[in-house]
Protein backbone atom coordinates (compact mmCIF):
# COMPACT_ATOMS: atom_id res chain seq x y z
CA UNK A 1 -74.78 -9.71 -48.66
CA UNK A 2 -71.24 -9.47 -48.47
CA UNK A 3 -71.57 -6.17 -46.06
CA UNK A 4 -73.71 -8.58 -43.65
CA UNK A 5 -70.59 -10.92 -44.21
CA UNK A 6 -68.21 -8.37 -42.87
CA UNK A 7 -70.03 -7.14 -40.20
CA UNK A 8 -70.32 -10.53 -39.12
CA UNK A 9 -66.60 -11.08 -39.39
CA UNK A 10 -65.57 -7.58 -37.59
CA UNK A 11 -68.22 -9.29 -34.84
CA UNK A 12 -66.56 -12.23 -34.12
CA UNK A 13 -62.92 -10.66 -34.57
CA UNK A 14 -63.82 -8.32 -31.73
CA UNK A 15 -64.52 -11.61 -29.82
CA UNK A 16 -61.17 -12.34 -29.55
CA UNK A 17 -59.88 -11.47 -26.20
CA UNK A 18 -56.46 -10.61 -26.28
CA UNK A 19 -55.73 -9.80 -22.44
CA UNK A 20 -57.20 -13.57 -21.87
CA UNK A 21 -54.46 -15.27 -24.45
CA UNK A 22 -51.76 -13.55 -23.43
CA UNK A 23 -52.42 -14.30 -20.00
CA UNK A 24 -52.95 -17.87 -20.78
CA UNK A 25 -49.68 -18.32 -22.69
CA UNK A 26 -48.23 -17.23 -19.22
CA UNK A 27 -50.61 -20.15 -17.44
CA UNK A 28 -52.47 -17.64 -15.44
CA UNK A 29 -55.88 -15.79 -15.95
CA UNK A 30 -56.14 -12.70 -16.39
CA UNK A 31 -59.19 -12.47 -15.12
CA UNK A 32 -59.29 -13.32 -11.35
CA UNK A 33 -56.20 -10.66 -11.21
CA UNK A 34 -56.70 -6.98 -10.68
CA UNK A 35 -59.88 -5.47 -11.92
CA UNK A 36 -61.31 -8.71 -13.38
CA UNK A 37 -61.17 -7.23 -17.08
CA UNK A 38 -59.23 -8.82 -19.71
CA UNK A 39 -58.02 -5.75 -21.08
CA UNK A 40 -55.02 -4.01 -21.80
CA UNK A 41 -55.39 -1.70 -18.37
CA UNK A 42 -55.04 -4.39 -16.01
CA UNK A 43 -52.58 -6.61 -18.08
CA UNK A 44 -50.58 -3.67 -17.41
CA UNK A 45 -51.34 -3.76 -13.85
CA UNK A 46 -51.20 -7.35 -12.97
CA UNK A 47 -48.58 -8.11 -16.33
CA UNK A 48 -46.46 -5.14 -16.56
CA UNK A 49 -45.88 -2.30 -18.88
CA UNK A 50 -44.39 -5.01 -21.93
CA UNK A 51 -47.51 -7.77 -21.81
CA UNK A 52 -49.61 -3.73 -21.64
CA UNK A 53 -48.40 -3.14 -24.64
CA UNK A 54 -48.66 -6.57 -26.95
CA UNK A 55 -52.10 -6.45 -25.52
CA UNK A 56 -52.90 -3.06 -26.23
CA UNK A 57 -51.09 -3.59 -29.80
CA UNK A 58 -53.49 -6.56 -30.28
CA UNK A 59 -56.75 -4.81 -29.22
CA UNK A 60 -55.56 -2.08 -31.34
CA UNK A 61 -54.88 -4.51 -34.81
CA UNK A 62 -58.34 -6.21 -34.20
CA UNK A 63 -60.20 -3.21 -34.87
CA UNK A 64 -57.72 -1.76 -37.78
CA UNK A 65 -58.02 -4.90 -39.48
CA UNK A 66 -61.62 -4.76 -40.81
CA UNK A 67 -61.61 -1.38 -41.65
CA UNK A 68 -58.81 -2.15 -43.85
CA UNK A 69 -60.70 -5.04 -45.13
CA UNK A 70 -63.28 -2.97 -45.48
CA UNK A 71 -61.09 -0.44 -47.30
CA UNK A 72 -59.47 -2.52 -49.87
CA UNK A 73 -62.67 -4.45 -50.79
CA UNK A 74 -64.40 -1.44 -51.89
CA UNK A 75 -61.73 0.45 -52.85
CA UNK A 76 -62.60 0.67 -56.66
CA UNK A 77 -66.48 1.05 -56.12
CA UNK A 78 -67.13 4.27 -57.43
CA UNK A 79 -70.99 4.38 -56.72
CA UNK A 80 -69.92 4.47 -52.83
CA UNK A 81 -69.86 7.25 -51.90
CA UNK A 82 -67.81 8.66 -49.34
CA UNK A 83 -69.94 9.22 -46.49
CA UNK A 84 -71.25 5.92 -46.64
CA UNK A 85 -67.46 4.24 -46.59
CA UNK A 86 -66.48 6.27 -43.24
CA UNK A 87 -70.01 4.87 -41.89
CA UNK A 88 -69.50 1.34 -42.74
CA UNK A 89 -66.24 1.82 -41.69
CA UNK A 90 -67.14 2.63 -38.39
CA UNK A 91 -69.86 0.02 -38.29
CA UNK A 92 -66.95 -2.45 -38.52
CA UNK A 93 -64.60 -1.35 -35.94
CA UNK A 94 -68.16 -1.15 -33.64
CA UNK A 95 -69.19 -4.73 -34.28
CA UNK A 96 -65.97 -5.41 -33.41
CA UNK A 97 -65.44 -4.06 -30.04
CA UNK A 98 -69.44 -4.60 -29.35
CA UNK A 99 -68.43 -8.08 -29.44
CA UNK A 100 -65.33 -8.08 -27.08
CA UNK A 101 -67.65 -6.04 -24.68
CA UNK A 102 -69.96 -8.69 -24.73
CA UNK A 103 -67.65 -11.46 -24.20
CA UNK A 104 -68.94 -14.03 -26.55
């Protein structure tokens, strides 16, 4: 249950669109600029090199977060083993950016 719980929570993390806020907090959207994406690439473009890299940074954090969740919640599990953690591991950081691709 609680691994459903986390994927879950790595989904909906993903879902936050960092290009978008940023973007926002300068009262413009990102969006109907450049490429159309909300993503670090054309934040750079449309942004410059600075509002690149906090969105970048913030992409970046919002898939290393889970998998640190991830890490320190099963840390002292000893029946998990190893190949399993780098799998569920990876599940995370997918849900994640599955999620921002999706745009929910």
């Amino acid at each position: 249950m609680l691994r459903i719980l986390l994927l879950i929570i790595g989904y909906f993390i993903g879902n936050i669109e960092t290009g978008y806020i940023f973007g926002k907090i300068h009262k413009m959207d990102i969006r109907n600029y450049g490429s159309g994406n909300a993503g670090a690439t054309n934040t750079l473009r449309v942004l410059g090199a600075k509002a690149g890299l906090v969105v970048f940074l913030g992409d970046f954090c919002k898939s290393l977060i889970p998998c640190l969740v991830v890490r320190f919640i099963f840390r002292d599990n000893i029946k998990l083993k190893l190949y399993l953690y780098v799998i569920y591991r990876a599940w995370c950081g997918t849900w994640a950016q599955l999620s921002f691709l999706s745009g929910i």
